[in-house]
PDB file of N, CA and C in Angstrom:
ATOM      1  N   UNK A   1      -6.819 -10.129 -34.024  1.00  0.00           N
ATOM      2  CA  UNK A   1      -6.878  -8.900 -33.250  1.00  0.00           C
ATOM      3  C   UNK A   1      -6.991  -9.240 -31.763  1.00  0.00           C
ATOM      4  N   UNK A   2      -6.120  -8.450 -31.005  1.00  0.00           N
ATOM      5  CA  UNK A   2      -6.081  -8.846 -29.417  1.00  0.00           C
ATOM      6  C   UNK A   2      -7.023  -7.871 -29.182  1.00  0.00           C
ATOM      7  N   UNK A   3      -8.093  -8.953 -27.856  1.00  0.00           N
ATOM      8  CA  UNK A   3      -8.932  -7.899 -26.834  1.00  0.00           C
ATOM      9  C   UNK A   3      -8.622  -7.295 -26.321  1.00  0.00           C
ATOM     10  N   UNK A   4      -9.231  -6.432 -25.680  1.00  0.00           N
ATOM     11  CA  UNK A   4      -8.445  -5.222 -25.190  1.00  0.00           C
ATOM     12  C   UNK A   4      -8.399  -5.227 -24.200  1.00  0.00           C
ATOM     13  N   UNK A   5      -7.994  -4.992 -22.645  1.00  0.00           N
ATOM     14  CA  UNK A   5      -8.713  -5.033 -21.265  1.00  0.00           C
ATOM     15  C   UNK A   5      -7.665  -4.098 -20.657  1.00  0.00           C
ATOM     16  N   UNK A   6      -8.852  -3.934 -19.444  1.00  0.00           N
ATOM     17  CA  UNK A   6      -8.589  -2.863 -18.702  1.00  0.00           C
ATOM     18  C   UNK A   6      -8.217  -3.845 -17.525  1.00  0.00           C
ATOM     19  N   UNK A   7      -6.644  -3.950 -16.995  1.00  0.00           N
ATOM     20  CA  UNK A   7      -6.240  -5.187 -16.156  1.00  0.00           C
ATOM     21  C   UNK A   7      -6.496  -4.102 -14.937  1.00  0.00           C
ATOM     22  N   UNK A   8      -7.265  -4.587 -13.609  1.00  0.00           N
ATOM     23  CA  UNK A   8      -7.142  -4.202 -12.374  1.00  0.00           C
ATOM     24  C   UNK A   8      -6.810  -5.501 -11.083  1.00  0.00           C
ATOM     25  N   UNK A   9      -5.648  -5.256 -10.538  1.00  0.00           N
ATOM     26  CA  UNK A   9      -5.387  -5.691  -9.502  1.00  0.00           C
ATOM     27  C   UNK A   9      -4.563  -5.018  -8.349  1.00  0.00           C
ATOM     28  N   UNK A  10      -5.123  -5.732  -7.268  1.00  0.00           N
ATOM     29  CA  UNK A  10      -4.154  -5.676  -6.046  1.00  0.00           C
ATOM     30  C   UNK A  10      -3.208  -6.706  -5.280  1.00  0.00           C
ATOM     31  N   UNK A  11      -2.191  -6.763  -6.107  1.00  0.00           N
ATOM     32  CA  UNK A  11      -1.606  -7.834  -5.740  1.00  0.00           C
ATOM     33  C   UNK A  11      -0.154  -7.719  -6.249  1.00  0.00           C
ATOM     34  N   UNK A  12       1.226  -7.929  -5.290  1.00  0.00           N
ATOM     35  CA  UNK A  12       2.247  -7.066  -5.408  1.00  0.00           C
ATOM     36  C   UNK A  12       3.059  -7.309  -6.693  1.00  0.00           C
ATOM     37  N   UNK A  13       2.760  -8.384  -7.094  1.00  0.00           N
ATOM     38  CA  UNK A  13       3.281  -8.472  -9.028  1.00  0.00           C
ATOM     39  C   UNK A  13       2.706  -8.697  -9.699  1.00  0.00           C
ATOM     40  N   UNK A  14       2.400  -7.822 -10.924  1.00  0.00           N
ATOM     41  CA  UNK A  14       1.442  -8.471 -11.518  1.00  0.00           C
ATOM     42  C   UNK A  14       2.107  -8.576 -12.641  1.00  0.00           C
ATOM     43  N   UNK A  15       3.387  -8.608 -12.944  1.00  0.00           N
ATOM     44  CA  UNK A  15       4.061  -8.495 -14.466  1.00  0.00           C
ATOM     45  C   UNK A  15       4.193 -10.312 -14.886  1.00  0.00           C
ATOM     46  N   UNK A  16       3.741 -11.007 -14.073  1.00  0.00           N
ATOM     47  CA  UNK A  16       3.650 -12.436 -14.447  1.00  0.00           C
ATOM     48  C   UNK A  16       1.987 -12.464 -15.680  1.00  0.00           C
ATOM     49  N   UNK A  17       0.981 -11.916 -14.091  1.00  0.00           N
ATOM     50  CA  UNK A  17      -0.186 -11.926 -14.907  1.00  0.00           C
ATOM     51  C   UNK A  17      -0.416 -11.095 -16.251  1.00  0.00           C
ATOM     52  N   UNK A  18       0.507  -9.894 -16.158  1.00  0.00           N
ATOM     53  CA  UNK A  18       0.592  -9.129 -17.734  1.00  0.00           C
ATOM     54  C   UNK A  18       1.287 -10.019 -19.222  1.00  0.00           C
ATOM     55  N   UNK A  19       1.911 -11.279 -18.675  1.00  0.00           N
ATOM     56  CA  UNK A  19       2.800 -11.356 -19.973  1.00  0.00           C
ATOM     57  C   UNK A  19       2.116 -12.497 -20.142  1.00  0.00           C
ATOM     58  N   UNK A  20       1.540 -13.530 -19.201  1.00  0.00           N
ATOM     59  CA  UNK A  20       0.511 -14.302 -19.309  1.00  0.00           C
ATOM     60  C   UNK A  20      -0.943 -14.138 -20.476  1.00  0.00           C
ATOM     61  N   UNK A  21      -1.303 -12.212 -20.054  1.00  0.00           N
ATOM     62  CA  UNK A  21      -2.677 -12.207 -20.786  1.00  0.00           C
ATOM     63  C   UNK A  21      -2.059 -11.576 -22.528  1.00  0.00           C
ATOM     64  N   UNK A  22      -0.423 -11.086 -22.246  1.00  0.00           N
ATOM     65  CA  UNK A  22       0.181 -10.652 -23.922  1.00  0.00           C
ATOM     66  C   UNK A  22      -0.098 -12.759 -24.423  1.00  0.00           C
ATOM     67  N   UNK A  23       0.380 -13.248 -23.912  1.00  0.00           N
ATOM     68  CA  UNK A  23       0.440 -14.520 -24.505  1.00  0.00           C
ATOM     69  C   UNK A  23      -0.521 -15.232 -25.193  1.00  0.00           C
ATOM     70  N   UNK A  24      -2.179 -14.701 -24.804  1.00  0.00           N
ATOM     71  CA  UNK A  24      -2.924 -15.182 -24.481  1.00  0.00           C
ATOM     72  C   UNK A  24      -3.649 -14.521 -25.379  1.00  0.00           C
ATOM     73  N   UNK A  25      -2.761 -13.226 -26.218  1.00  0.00           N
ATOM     74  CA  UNK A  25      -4.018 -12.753 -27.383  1.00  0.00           C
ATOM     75  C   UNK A  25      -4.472 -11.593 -26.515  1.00  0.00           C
ATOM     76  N   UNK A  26      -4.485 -10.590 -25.268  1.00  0.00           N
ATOM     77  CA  UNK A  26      -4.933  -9.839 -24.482  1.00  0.00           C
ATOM     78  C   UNK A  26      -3.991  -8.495 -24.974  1.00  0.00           C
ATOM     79  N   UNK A  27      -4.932  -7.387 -25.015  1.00  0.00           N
ATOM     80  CA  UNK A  27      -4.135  -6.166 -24.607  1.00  0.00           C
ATOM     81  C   UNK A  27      -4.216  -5.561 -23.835  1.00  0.00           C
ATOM     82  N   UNK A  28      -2.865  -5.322 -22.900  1.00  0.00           N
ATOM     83  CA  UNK A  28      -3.462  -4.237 -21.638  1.00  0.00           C
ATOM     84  C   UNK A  28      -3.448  -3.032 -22.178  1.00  0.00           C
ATOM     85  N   UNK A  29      -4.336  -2.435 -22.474  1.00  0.00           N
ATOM     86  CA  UNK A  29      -4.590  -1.049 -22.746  1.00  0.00           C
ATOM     87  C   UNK A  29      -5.011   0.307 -21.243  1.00  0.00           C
ATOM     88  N   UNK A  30      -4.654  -0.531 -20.195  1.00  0.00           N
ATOM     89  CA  UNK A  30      -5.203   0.518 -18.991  1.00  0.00           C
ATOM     90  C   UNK A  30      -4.688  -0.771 -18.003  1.00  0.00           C
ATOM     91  N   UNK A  31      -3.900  -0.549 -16.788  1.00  0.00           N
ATOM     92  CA  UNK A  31      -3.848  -1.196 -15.627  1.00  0.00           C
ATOM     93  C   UNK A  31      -3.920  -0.179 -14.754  1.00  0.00           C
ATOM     94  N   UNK A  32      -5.129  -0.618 -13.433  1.00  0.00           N
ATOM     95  CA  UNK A  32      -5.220  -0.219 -12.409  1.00  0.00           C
ATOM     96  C   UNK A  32      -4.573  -0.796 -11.333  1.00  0.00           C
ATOM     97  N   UNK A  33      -3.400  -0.507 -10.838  1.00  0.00           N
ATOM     98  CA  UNK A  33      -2.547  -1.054  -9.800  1.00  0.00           C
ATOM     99  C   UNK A  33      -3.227  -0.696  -8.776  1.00  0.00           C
ATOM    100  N   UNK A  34      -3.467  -1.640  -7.511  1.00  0.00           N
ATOM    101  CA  UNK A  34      -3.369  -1.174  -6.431  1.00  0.00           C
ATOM    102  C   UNK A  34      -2.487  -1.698  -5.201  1.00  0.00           C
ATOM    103  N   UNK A  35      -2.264  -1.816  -4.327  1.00  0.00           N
ATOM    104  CA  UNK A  35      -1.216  -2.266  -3.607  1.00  0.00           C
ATOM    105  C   UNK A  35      -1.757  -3.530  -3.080  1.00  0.00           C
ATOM    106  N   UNK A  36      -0.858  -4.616  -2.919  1.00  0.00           N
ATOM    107  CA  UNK A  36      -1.751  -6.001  -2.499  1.00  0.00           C
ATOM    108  C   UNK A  36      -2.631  -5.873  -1.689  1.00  0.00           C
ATOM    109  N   UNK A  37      -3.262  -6.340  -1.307  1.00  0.00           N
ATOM    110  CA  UNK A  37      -4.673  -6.744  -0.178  1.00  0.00           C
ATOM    111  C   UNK A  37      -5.481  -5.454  -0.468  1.00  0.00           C
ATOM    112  N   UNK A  38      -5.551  -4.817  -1.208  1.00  0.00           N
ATOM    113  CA  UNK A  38      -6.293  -3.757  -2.027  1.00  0.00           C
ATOM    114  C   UNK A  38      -7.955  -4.327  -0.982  1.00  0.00           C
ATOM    115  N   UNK A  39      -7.779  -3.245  -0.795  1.00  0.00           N
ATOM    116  CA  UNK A  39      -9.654  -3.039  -0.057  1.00  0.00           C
ATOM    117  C   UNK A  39     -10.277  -2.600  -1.174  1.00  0.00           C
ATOM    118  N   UNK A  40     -11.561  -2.645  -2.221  1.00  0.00           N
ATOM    119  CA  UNK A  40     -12.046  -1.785  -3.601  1.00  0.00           C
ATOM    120  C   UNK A  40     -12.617  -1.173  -2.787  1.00  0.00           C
ATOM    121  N   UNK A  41     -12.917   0.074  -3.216  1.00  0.00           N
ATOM    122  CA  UNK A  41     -14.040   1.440  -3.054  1.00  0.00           C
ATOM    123  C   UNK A  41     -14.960   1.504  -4.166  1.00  0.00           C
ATOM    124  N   UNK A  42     -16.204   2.136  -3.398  1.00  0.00           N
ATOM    125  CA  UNK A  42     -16.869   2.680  -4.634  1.00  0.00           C
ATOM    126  C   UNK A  42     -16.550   3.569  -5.290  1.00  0.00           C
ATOM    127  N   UNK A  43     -15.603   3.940  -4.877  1.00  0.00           N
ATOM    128  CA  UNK A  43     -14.751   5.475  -5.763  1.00  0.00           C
ATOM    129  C   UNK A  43     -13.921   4.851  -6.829  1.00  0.00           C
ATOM    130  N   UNK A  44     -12.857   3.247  -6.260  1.00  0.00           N
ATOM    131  CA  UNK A  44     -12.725   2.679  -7.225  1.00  0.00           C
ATOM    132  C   UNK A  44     -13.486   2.343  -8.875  1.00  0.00           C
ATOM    133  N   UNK A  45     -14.553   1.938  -8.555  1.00  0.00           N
ATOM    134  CA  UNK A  45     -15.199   1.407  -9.723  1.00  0.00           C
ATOM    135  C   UNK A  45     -15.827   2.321  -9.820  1.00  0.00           C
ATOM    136  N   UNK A  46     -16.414   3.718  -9.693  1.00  0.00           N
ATOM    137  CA  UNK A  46     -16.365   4.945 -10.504  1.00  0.00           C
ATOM    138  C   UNK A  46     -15.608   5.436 -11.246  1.00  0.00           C
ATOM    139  N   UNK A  47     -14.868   4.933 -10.884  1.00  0.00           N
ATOM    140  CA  UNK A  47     -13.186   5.436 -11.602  1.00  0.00           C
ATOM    141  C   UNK A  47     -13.205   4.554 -13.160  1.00  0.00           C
ATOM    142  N   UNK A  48     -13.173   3.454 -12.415  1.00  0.00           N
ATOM    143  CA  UNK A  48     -13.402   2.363 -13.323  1.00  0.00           C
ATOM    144  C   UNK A  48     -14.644   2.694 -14.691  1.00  0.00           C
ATOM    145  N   UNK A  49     -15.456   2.565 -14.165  1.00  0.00           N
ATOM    146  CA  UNK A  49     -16.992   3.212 -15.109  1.00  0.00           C
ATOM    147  C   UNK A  49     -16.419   4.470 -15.646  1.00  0.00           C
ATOM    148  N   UNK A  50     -15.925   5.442 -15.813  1.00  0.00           N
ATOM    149  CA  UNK A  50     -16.036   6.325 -15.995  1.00  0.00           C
ATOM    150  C   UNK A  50     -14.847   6.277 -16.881  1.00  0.00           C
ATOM    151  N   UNK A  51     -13.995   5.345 -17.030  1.00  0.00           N
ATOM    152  CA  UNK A  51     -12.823   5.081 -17.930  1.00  0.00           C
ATOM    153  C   UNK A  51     -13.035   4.004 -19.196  1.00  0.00           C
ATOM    154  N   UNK A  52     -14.146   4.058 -19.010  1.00  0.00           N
ATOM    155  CA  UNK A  52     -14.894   2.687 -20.158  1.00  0.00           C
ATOM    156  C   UNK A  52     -15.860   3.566 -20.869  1.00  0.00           C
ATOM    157  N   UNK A  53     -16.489   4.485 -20.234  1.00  0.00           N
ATOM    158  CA  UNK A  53     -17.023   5.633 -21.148  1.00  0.00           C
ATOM    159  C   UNK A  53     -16.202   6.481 -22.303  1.00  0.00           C
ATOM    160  N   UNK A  54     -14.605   6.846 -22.217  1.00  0.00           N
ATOM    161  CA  UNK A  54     -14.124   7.068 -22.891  1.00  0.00           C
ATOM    162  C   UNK A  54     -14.048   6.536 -24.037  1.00  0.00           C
ATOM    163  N   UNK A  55     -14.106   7.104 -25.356  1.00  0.00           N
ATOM    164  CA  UNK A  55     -13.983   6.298 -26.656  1.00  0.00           C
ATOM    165  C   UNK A  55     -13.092   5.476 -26.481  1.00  0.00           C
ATOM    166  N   UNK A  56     -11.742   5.563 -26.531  1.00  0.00           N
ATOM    167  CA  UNK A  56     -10.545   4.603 -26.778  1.00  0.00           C
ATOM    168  C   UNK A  56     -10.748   3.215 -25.626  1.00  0.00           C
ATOM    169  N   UNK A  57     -11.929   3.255 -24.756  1.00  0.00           N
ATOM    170  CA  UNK A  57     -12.243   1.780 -24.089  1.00  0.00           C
ATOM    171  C   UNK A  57     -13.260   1.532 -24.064  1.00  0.00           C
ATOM    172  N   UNK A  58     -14.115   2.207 -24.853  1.00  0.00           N
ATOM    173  CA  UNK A  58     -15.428   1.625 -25.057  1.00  0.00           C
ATOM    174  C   UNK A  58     -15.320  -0.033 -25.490  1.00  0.00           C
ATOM    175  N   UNK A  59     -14.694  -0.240 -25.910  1.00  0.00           N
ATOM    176  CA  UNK A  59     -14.435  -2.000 -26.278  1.00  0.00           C
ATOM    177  C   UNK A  59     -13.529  -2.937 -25.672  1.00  0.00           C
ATOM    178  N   UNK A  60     -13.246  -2.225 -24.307  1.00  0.00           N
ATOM    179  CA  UNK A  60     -11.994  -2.910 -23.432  1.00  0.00           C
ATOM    180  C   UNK A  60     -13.526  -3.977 -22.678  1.00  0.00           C
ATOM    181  N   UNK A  61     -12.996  -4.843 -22.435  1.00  0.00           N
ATOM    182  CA  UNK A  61     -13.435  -5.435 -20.760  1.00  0.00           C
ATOM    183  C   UNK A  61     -12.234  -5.172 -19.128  1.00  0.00           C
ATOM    184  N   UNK A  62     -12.702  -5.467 -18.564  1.00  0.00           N
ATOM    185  CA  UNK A  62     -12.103  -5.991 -17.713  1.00  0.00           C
ATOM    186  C   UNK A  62     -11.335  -6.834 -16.680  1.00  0.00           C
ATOM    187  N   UNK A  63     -10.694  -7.265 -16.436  1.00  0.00           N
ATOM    188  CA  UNK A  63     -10.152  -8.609 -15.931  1.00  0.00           C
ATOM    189  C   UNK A  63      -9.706  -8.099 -14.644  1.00  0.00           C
ATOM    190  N   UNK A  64      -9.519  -9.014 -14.274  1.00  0.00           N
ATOM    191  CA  UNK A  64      -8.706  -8.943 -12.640  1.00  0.00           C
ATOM    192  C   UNK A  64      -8.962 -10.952 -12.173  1.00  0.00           C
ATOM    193  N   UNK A  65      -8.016 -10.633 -11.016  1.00  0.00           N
ATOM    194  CA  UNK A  65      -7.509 -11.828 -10.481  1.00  0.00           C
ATOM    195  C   UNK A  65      -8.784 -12.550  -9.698  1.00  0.00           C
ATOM    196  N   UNK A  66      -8.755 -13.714  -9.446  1.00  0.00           N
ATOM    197  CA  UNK A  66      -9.398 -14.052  -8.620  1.00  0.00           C
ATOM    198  C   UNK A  66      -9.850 -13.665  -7.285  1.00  0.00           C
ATOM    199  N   UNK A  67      -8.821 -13.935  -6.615  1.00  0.00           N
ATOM    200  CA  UNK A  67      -8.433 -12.988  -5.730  1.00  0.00           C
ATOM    201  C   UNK A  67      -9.339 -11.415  -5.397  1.00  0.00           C
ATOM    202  N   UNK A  68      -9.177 -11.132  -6.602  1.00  0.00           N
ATOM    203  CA  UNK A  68      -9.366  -9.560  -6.514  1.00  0.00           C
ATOM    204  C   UNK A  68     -11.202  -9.535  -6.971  1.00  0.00           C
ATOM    205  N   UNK A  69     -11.472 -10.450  -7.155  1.00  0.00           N
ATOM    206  CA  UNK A  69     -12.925 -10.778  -7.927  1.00  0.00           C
ATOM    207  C   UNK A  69     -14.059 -10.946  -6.936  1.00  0.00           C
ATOM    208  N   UNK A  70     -13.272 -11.636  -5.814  1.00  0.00           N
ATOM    209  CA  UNK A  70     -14.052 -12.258  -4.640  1.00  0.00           C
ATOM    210  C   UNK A  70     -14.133 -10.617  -4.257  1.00  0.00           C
ATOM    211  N   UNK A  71     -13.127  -9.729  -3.736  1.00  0.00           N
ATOM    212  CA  UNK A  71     -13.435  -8.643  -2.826  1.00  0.00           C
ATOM    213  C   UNK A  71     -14.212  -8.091  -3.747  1.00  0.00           C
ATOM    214  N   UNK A  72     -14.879  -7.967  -4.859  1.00  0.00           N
ATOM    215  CA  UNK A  72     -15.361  -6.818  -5.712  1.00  0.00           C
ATOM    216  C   UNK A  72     -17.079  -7.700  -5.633  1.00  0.00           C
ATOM    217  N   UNK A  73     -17.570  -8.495  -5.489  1.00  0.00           N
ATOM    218  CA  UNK A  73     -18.062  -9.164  -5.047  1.00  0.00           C
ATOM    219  C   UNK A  73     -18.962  -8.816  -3.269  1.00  0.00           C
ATOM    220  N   UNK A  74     -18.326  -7.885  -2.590  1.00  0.00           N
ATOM    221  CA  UNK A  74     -18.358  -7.566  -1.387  1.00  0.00           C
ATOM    222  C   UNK A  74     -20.125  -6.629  -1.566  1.00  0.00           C
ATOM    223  N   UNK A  75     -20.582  -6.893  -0.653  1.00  0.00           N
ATOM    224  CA  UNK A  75     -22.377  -6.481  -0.452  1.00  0.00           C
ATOM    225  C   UNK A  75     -22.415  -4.599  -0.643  1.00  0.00           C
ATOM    226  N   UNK A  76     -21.440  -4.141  -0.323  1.00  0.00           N
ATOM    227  CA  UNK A  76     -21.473  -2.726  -1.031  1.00  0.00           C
ATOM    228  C   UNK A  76     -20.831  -2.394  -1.991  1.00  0.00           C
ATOM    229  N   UNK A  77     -20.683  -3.397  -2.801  1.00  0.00           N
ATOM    230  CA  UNK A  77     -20.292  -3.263  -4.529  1.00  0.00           C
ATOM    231  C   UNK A  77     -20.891  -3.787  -5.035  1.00  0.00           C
ATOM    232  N   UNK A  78     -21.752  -4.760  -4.961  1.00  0.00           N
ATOM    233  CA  UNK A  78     -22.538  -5.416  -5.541  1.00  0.00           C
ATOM    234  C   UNK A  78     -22.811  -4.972  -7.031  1.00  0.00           C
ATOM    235  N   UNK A  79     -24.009  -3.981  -6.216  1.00  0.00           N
ATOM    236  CA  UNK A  79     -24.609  -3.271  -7.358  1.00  0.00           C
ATOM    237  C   UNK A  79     -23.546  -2.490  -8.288  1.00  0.00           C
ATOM    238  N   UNK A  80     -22.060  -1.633  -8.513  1.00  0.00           N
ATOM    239  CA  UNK A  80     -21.663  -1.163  -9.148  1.00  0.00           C
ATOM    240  C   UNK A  80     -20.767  -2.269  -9.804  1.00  0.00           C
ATOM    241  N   UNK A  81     -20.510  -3.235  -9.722  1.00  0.00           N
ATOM    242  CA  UNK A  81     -19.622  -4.364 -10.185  1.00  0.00           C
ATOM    243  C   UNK A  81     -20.868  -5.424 -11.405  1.00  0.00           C
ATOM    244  N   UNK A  82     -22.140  -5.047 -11.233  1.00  0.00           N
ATOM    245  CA  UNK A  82     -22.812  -5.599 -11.700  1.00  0.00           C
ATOM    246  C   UNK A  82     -23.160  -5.194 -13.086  1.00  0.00           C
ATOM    247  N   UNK A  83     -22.619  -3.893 -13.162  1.00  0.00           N
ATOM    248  CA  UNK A  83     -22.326  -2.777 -14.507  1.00  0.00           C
ATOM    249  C   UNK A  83     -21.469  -2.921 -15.218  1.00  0.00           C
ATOM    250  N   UNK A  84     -20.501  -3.419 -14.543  1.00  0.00           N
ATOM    251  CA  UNK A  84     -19.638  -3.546 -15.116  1.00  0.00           C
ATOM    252  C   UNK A  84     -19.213  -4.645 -15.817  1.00  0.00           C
ATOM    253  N   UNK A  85     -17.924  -4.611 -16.993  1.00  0.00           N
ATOM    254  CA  UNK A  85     -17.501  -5.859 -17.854  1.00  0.00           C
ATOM    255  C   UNK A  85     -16.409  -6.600 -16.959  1.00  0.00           C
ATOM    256  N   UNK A  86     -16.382  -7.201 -16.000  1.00  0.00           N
ATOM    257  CA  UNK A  86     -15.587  -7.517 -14.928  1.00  0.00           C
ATOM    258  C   UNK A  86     -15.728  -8.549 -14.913  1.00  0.00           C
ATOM    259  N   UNK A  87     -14.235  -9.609 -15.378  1.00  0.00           N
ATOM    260  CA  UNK A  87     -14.397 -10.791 -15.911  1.00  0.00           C
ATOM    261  C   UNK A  87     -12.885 -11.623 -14.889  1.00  0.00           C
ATOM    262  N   UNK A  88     -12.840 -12.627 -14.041  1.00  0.00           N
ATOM    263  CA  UNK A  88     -11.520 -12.554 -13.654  1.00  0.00           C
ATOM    264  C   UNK A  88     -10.749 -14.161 -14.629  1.00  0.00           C
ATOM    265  N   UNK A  89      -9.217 -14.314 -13.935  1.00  0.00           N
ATOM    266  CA  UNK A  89      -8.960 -15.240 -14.791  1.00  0.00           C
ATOM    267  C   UNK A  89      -8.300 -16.319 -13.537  1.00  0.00           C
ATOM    268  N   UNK A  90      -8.811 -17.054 -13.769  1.00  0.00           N
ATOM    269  CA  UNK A  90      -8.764 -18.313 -12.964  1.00  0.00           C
ATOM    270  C   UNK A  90      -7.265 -18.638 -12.597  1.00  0.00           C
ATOM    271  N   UNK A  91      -6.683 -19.016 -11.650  1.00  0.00           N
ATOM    272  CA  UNK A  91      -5.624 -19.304 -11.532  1.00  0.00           C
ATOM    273  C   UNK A  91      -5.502 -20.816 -10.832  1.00  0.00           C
ATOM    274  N   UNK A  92      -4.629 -21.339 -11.827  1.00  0.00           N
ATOM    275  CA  UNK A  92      -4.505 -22.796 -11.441  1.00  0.00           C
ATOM    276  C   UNK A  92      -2.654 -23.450 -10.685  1.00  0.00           C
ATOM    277  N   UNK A  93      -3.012 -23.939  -9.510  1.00  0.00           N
ATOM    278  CA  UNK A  93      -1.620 -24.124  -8.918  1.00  0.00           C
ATOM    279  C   UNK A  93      -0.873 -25.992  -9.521  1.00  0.00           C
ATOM    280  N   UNK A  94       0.049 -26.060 -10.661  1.00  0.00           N
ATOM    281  CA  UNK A  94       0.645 -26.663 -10.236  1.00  0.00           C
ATOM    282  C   UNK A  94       2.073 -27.145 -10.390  1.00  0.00           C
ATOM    283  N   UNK A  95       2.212 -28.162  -9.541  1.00  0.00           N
ATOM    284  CA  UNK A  95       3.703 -28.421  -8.833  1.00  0.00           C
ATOM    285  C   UNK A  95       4.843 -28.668 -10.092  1.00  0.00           C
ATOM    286  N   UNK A  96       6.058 -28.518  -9.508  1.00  0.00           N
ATOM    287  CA  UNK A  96       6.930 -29.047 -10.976  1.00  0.00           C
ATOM    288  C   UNK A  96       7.726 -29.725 -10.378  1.00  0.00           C
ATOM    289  N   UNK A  97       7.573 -30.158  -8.899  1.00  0.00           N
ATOM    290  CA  UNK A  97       8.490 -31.124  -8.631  1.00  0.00           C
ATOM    291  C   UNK A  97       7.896 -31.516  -7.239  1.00  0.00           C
ATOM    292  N   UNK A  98       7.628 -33.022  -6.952  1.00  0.00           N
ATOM    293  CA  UNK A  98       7.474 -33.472  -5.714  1.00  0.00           C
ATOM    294  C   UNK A  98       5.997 -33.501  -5.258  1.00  0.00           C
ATOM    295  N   UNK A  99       5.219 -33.335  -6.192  1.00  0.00           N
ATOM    296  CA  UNK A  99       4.007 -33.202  -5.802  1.00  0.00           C
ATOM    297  C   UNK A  99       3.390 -34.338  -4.827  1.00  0.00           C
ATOM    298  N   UNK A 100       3.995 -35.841  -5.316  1.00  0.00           N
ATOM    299  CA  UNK A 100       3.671 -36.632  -4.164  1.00  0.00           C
ATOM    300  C   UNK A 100       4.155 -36.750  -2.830  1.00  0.00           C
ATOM    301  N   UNK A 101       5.543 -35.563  -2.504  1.00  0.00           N
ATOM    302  CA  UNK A 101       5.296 -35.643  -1.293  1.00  0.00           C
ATOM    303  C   UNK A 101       4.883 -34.617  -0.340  1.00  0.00           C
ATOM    304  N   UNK A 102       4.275 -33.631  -1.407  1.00  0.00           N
ATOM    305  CA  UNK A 102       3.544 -32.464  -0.636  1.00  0.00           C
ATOM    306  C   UNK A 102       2.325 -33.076  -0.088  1.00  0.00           C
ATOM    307  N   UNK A 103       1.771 -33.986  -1.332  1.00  0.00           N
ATOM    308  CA  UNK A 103      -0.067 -34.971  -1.148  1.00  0.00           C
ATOM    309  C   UNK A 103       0.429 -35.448  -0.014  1.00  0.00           C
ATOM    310  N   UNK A 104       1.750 -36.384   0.375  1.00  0.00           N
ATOM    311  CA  UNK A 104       1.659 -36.932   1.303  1.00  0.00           C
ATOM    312  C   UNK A 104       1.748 -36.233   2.522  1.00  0.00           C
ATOM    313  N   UNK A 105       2.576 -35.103   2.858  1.00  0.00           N
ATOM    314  CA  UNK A 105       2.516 -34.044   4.103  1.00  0.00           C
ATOM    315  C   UNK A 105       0.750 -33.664   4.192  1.00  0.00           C
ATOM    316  N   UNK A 106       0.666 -33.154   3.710  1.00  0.00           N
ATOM    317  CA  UNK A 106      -1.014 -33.284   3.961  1.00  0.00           C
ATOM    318  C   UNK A 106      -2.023 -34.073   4.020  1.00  0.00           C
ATOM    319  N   UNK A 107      -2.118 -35.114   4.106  1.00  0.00           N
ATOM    320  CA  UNK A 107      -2.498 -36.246   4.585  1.00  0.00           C
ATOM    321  C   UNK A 107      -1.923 -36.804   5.974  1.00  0.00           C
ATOM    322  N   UNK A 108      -0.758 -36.851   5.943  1.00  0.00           N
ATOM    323  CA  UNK A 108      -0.498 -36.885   7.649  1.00  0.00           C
ATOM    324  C   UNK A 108      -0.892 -35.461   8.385  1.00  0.00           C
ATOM    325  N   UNK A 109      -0.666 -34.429   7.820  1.00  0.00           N
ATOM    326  CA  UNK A 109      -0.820 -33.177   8.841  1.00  0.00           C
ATOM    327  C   UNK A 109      -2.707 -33.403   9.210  1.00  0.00           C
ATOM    328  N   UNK A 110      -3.515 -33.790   7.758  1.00  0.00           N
ATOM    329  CA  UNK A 110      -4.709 -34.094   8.156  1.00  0.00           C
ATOM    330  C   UNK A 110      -5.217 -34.936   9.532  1.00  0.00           C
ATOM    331  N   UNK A 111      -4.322 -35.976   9.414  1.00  0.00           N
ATOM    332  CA  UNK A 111      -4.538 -37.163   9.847  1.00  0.00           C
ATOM    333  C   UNK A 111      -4.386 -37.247  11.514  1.00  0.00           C
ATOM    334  N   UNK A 112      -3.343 -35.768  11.701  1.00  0.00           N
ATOM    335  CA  UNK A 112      -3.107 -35.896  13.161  1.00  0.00           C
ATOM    336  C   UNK A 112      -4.127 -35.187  13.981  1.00  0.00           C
ATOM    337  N   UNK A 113      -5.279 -34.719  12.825  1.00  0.00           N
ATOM    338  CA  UNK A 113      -6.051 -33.795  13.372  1.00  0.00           C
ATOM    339  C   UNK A 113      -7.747 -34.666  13.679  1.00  0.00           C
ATOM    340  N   UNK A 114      -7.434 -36.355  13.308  1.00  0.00           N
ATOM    341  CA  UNK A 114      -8.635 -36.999  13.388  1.00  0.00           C
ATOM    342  C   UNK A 114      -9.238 -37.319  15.071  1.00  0.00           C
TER     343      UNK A 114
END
């Protein structure tokens, strides 16, 4: 049985991160889009709370991006993010080609800065 989650992000595609969490055993049963660089409100995560009270998500969690985890995190959400099942999913960068000479551009770009 796939978990259920309530996917929220702000960030301008998220149909990578949707087929990622189908892959992964996840159901999106609710996405909250918001437009990239998404500022959260507390009106947001009222919204949010108040959509997890409904029967049909009483058993969702929540996910969102990293990214989007840090701003929810912010000193006047604190407390309403702390209620919540707000879980994010780590995102890991890597290369499929050339990685040693990206290591190496950054190491000289470092280097000119000693």
């Amino acid at each position: 049985m796939a978990t259920e989650v309530v996917l929220l992000t702000g960030i301008a595609n998220a149909e990578p991160l949707k087929k990622y969490l189908a892959s992964q055993a996840y159901q999106v049963v609710e996405h909250q889009a918001y437009p990239d660089h998404h500022h959260y409100t507390s009106e947001n995560l009222e919204e949010l709370h108040k959509l997890l009270q409904k029967p049909a998500y009483r058993a969702a969690i929540i996910l969102t991006t990293r990214k989007d985890a840090v701003k929810l995190t912010d000193a006047s959400l604190k407390e309403q993010t702390a209620q919540l099942p707000i879980f994010y999913v780590p995102i890991e960068v890597q290369f499929l080609a050339e990685q040693d000479k990206f290591d190496q551009l950054i190491v000289q770009h470092v280097e000119e800065f000693r």
